[in-house]
PDB file of N, CA and C in Angstrom:
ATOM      1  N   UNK A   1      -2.151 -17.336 -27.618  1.00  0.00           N
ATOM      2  CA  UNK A   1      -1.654 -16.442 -26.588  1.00  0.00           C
ATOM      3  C   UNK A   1      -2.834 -15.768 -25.884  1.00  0.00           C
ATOM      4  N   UNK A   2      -2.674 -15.548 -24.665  1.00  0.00           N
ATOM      5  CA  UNK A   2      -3.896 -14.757 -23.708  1.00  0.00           C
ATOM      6  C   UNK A   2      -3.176 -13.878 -23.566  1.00  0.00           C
ATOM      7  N   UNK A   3      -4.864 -12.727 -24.030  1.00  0.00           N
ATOM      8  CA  UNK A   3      -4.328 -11.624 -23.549  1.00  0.00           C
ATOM      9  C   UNK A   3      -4.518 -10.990 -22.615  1.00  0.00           C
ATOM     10  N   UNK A   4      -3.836 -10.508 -21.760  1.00  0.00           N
ATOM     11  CA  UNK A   4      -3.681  -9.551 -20.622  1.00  0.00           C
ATOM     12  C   UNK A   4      -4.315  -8.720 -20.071  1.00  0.00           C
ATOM     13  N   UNK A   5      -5.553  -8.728 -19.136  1.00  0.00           N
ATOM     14  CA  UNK A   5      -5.979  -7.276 -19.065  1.00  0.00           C
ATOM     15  C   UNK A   5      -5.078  -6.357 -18.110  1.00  0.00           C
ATOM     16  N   UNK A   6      -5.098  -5.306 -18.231  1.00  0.00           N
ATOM     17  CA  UNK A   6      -4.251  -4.227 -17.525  1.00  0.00           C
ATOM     18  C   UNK A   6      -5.039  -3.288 -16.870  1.00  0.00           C
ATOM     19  N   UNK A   7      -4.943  -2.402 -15.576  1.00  0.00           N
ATOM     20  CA  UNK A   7      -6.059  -2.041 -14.674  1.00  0.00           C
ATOM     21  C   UNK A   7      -5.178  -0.893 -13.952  1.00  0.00           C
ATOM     22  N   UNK A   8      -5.861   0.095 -14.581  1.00  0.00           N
ATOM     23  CA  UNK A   8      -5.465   1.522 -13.167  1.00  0.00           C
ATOM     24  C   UNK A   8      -5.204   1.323 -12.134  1.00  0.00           C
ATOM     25  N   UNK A   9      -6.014   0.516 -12.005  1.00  0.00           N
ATOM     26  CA  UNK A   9      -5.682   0.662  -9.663  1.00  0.00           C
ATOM     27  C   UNK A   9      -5.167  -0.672  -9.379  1.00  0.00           C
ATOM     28  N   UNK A  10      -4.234  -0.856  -8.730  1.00  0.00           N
ATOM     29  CA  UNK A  10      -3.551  -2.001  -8.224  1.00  0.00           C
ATOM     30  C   UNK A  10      -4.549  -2.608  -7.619  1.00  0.00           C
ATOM     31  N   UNK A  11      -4.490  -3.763  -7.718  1.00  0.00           N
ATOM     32  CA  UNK A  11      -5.093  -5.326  -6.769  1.00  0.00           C
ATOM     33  C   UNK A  11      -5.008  -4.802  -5.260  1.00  0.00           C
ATOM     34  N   UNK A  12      -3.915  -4.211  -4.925  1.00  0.00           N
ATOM     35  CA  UNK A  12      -4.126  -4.362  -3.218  1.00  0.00           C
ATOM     36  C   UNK A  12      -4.857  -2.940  -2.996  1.00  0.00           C
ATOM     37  N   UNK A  13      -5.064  -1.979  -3.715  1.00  0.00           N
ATOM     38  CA  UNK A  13      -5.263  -1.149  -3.266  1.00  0.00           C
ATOM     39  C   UNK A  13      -6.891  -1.429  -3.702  1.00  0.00           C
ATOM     40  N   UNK A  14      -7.695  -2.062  -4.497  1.00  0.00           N
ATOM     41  CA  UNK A  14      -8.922  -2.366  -4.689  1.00  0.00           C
ATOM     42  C   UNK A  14      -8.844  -3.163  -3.135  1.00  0.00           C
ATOM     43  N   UNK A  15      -8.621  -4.588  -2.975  1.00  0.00           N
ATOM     44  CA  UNK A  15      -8.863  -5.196  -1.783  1.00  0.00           C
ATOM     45  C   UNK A  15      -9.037  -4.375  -0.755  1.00  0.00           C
ATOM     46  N   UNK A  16      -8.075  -3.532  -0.517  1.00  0.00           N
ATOM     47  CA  UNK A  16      -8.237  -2.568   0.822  1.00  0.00           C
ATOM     48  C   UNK A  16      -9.230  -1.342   0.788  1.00  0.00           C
ATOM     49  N   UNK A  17      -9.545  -0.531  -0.529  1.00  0.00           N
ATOM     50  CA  UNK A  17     -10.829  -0.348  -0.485  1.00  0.00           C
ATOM     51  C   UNK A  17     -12.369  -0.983  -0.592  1.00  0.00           C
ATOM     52  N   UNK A  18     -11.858  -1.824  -0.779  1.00  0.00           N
ATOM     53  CA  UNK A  18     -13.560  -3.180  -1.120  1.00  0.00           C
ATOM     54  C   UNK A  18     -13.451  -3.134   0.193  1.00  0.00           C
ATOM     55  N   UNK A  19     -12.651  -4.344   1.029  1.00  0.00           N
ATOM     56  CA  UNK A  19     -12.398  -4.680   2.503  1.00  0.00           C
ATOM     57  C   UNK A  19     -13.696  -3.415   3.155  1.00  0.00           C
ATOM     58  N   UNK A  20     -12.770  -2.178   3.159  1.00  0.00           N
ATOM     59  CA  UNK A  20     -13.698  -1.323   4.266  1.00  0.00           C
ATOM     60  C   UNK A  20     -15.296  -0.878   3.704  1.00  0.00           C
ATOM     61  N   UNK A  21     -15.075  -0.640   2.537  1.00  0.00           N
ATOM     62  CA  UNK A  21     -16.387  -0.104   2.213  1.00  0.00           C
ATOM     63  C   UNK A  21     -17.603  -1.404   2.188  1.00  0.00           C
ATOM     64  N   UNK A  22     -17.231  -2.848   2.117  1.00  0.00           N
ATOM     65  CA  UNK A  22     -17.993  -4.184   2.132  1.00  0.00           C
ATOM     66  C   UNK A  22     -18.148  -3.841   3.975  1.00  0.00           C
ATOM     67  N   UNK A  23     -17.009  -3.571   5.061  1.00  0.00           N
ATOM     68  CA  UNK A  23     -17.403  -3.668   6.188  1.00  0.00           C
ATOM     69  C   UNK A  23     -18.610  -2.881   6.401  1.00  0.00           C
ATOM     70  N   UNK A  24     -18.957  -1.687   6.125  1.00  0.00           N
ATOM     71  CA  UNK A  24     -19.312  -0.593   6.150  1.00  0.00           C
ATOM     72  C   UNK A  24     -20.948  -0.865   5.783  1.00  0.00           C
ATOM     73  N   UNK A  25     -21.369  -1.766   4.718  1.00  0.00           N
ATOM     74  CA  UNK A  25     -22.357  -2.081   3.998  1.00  0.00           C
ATOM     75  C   UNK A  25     -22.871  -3.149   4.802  1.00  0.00           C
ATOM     76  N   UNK A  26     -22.043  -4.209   5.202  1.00  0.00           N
ATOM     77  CA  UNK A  26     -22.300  -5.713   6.251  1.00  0.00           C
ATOM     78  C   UNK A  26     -23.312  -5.365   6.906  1.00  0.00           C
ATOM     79  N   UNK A  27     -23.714  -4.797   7.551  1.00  0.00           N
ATOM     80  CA  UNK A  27     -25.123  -4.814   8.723  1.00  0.00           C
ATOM     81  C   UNK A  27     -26.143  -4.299   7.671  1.00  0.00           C
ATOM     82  N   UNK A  28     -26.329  -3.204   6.763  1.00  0.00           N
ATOM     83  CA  UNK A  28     -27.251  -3.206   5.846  1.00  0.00           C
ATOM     84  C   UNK A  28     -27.901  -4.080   5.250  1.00  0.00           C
ATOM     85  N   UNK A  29     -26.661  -4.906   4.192  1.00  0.00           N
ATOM     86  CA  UNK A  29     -27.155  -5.444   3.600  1.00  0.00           C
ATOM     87  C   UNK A  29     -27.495  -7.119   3.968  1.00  0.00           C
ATOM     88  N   UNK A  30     -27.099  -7.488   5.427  1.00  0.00           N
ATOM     89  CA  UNK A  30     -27.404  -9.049   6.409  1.00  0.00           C
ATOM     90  C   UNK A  30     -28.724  -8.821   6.155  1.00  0.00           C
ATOM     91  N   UNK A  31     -29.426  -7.994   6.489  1.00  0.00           N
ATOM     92  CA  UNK A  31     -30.992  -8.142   6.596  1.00  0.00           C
ATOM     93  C   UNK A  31     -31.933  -8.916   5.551  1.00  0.00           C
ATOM     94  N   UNK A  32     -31.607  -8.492   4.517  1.00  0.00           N
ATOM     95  CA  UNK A  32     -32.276  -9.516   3.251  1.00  0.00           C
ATOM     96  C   UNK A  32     -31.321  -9.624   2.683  1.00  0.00           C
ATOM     97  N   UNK A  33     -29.981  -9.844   2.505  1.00  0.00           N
ATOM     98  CA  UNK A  33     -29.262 -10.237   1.443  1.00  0.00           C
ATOM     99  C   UNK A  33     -28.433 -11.331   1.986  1.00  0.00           C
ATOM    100  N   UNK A  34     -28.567 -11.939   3.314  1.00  0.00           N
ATOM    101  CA  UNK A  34     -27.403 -12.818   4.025  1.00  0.00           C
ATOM    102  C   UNK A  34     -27.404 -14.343   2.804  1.00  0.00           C
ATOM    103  N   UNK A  35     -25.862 -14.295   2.500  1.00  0.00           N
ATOM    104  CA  UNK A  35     -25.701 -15.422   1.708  1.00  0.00           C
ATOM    105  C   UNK A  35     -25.039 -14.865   0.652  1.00  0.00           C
ATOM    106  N   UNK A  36     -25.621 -13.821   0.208  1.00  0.00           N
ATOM    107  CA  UNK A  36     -25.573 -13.518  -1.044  1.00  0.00           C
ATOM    108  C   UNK A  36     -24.132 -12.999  -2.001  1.00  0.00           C
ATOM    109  N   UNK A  37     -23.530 -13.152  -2.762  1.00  0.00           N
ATOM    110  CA  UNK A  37     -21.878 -12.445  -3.370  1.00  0.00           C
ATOM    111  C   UNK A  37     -22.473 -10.724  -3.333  1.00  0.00           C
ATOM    112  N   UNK A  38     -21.803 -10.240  -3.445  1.00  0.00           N
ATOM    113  CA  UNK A  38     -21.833  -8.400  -3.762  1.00  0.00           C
ATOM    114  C   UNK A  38     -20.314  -8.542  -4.481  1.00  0.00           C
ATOM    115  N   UNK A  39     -20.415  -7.496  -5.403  1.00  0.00           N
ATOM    116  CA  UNK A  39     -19.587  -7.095  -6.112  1.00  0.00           C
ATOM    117  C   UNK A  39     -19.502  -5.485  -5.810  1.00  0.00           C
ATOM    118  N   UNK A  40     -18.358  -4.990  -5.577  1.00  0.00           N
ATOM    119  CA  UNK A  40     -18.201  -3.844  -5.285  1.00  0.00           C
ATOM    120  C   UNK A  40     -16.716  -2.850  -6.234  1.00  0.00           C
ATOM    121  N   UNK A  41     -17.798  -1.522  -6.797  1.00  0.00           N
ATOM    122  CA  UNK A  41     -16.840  -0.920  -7.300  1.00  0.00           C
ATOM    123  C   UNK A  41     -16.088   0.213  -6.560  1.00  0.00           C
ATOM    124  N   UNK A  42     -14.838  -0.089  -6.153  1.00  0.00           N
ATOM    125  CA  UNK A  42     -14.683   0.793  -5.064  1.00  0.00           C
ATOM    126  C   UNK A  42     -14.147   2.361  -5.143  1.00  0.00           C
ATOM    127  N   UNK A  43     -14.091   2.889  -6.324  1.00  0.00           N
ATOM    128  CA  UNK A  43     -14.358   4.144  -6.648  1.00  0.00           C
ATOM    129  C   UNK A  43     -15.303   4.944  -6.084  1.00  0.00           C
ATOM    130  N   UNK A  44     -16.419   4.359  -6.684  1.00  0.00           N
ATOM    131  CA  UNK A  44     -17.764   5.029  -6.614  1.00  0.00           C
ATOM    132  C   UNK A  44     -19.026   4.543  -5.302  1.00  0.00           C
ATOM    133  N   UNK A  45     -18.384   3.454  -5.054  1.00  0.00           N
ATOM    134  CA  UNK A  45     -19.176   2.461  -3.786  1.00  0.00           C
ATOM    135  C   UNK A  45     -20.381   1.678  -4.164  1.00  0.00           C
ATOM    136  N   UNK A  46     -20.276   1.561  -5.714  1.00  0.00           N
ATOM    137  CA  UNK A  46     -21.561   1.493  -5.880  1.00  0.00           C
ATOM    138  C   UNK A  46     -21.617  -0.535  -5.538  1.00  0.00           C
ATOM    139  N   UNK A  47     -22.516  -0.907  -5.807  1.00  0.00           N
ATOM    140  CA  UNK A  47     -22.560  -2.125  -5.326  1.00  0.00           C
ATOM    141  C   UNK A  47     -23.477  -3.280  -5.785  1.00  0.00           C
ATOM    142  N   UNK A  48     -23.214  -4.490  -6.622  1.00  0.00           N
ATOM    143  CA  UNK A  48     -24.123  -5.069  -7.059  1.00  0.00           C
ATOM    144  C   UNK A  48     -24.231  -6.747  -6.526  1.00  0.00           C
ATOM    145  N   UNK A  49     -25.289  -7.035  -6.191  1.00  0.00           N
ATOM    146  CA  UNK A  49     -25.402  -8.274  -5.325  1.00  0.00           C
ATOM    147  C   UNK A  49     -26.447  -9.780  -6.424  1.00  0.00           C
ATOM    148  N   UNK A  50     -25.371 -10.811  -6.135  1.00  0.00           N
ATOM    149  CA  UNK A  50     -25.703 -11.824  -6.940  1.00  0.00           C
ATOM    150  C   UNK A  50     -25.901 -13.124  -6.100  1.00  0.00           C
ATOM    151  N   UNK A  51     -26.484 -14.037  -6.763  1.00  0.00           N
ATOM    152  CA  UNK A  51     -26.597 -15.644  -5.736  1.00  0.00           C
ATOM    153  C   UNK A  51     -24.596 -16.157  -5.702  1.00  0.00           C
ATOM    154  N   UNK A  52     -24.226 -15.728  -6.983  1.00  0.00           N
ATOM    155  CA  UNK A  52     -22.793 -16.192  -7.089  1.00  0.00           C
ATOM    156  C   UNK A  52     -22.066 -15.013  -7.014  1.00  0.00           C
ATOM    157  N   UNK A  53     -20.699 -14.996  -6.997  1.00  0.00           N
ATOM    158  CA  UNK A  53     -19.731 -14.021  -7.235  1.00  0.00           C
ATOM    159  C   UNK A  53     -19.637 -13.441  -8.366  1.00  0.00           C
ATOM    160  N   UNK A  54     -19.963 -14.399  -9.479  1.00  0.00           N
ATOM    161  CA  UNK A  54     -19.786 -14.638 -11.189  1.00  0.00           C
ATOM    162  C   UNK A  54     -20.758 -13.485 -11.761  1.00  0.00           C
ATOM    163  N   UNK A  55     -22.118 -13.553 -11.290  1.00  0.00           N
ATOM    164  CA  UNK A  55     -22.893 -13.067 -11.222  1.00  0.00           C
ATOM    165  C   UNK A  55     -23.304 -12.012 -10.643  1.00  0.00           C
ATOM    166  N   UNK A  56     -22.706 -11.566  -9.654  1.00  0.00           N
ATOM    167  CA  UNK A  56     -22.832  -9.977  -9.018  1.00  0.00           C
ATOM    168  C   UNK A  56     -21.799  -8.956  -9.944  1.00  0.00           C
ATOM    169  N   UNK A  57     -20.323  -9.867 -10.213  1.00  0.00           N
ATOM    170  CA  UNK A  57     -19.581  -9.107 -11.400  1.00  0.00           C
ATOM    171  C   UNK A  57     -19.823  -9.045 -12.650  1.00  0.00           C
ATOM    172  N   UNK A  58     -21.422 -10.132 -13.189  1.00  0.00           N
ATOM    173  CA  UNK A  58     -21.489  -9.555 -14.451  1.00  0.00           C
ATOM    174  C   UNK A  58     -22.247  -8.294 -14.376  1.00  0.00           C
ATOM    175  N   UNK A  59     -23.157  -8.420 -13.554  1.00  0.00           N
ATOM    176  CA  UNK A  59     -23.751  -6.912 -12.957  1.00  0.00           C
ATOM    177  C   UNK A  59     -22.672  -5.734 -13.242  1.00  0.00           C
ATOM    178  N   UNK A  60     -22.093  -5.854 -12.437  1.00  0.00           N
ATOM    179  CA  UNK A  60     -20.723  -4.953 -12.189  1.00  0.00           C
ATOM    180  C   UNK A  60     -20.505  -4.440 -13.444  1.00  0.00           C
ATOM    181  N   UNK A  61     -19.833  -5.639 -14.149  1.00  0.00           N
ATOM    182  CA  UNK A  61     -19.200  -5.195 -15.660  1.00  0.00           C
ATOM    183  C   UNK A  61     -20.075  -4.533 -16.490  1.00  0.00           C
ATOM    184  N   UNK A  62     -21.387  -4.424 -16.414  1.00  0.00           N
ATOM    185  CA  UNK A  62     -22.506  -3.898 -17.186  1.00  0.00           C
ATOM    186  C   UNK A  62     -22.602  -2.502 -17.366  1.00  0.00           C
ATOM    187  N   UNK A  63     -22.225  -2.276 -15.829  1.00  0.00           N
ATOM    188  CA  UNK A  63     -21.751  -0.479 -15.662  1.00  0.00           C
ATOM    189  C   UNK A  63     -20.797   0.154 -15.819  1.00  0.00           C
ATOM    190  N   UNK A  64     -19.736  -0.964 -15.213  1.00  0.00           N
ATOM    191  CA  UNK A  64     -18.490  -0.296 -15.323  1.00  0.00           C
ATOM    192  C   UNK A  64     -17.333  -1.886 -15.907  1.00  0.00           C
ATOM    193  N   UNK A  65     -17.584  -1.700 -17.184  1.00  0.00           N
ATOM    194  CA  UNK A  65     -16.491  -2.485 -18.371  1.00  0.00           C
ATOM    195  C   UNK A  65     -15.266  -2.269 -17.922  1.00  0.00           C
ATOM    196  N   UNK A  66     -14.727  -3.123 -17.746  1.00  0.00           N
ATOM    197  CA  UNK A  66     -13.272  -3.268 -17.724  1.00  0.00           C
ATOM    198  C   UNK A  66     -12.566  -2.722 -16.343  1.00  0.00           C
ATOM    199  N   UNK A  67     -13.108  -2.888 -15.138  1.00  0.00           N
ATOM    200  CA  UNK A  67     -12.900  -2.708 -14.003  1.00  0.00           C
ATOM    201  C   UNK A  67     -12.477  -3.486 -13.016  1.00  0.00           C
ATOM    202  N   UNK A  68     -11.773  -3.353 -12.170  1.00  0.00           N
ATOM    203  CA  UNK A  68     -11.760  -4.272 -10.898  1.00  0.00           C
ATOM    204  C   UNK A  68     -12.666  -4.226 -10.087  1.00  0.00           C
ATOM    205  N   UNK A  69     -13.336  -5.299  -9.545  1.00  0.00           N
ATOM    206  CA  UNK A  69     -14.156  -5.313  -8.243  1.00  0.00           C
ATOM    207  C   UNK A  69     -14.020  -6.179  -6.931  1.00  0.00           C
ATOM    208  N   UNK A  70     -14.332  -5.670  -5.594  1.00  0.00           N
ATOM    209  CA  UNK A  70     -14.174  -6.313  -4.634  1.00  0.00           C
ATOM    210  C   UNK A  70     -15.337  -7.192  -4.834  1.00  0.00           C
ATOM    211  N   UNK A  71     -15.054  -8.788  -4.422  1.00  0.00           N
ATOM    212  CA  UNK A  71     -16.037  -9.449  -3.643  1.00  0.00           C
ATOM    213  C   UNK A  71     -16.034  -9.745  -2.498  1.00  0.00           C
ATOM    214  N   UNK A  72     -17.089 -10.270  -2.351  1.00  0.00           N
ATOM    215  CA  UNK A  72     -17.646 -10.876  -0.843  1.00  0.00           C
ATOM    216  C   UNK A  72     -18.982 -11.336  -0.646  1.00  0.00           C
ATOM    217  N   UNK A  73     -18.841 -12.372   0.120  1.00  0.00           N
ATOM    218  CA  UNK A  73     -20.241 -12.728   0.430  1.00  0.00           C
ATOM    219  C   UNK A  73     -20.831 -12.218   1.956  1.00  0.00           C
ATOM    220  N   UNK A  74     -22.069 -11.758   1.783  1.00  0.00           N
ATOM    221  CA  UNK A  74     -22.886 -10.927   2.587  1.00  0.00           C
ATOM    222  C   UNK A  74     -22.897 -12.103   3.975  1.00  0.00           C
ATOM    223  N   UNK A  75     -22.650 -11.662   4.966  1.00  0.00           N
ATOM    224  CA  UNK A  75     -22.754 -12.270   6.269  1.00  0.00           C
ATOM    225  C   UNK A  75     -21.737 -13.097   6.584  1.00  0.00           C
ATOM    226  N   UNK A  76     -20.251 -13.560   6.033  1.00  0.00           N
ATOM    227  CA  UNK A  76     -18.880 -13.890   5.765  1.00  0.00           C
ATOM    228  C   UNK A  76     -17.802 -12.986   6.127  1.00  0.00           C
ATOM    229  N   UNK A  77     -16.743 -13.305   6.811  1.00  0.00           N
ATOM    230  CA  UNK A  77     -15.653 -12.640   6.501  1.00  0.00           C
ATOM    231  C   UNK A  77     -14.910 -12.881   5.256  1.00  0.00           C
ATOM    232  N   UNK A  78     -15.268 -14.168   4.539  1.00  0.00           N
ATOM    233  CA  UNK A  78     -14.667 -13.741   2.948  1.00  0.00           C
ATOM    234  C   UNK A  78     -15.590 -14.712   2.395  1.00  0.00           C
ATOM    235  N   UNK A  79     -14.857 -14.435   1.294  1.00  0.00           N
ATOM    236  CA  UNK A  79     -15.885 -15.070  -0.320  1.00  0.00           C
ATOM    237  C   UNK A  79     -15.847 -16.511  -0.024  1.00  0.00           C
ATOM    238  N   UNK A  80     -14.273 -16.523  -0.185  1.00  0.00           N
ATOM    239  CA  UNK A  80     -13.454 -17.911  -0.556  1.00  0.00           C
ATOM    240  C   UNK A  80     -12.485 -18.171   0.401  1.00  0.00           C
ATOM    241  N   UNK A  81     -13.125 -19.711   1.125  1.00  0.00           N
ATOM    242  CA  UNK A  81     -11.698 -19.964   1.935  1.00  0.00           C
ATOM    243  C   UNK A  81     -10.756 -20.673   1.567  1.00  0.00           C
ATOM    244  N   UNK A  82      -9.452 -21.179   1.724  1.00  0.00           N
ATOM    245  CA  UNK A  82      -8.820 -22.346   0.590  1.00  0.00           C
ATOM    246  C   UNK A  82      -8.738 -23.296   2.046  1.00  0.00           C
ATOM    247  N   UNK A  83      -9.201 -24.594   2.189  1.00  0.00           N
ATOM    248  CA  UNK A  83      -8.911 -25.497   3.335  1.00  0.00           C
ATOM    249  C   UNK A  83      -7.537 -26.443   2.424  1.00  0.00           C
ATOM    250  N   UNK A  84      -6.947 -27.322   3.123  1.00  0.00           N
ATOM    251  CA  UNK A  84      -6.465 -28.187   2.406  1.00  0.00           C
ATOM    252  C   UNK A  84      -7.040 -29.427   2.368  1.00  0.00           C
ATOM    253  N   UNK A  85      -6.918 -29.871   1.220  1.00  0.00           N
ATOM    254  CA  UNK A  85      -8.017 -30.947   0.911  1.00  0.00           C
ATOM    255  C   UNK A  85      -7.577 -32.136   1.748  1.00  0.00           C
ATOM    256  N   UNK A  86      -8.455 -33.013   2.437  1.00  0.00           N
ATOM    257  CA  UNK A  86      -8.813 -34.313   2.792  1.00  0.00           C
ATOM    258  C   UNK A  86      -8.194 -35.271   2.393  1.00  0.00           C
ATOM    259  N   UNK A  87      -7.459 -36.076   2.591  1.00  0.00           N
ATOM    260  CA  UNK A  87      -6.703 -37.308   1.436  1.00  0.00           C
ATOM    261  C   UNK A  87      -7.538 -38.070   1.792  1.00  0.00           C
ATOM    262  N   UNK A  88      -7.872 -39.291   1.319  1.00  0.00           N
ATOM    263  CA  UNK A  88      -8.711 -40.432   1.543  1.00  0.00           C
ATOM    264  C   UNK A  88      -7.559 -41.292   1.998  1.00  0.00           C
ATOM    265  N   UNK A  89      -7.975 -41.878   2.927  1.00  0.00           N
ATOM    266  CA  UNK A  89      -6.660 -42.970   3.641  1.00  0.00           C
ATOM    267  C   UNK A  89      -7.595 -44.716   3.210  1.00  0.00           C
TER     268      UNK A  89
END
């Protein structure tokens, strides 16, 4: 059986604070960080930046265990796009 983690702040209400406070950071951090994942705790604003997503949230988790965080990649409007895949004909 897996277990469950459970989280104070709802999913949409993290997204919609990540969302603005990642807008907010975007021109800062383009300058040397374009490419890069950020992980963002949106409580506190604090903010940790990785080559991967995986990796900016282990950052994250280091400070703040057992948290939700926004991602995003620096110079993107999102992390992850979903296309639909290609069939081979």
């Amino acid at each position: 059986m897996v277990e469950q983690m459970t989280y104070p702040v709802r999913v949409h209400e993290v997204a919609t604070k990540g969302q603005s406070i990642f807008r907010q950071l975007s021109e800062k951090l383009e300058k040397e960080h374009l490419g890069e994942a950020v992980a963002i705790e949106v409580d506190t604003g604090d903010y940790f930046l990785g080559k991967t997503g995986l990796e900016a949230v282990r950052k994250a988790r280091e400070k703040y265990p057992g948290k939700l965080f926004f991602v995003g990649r620096v110079g993107q409007p999102a992390y992850v796009s979903f296309r639909p895949r290609r069939t081979r004909q």
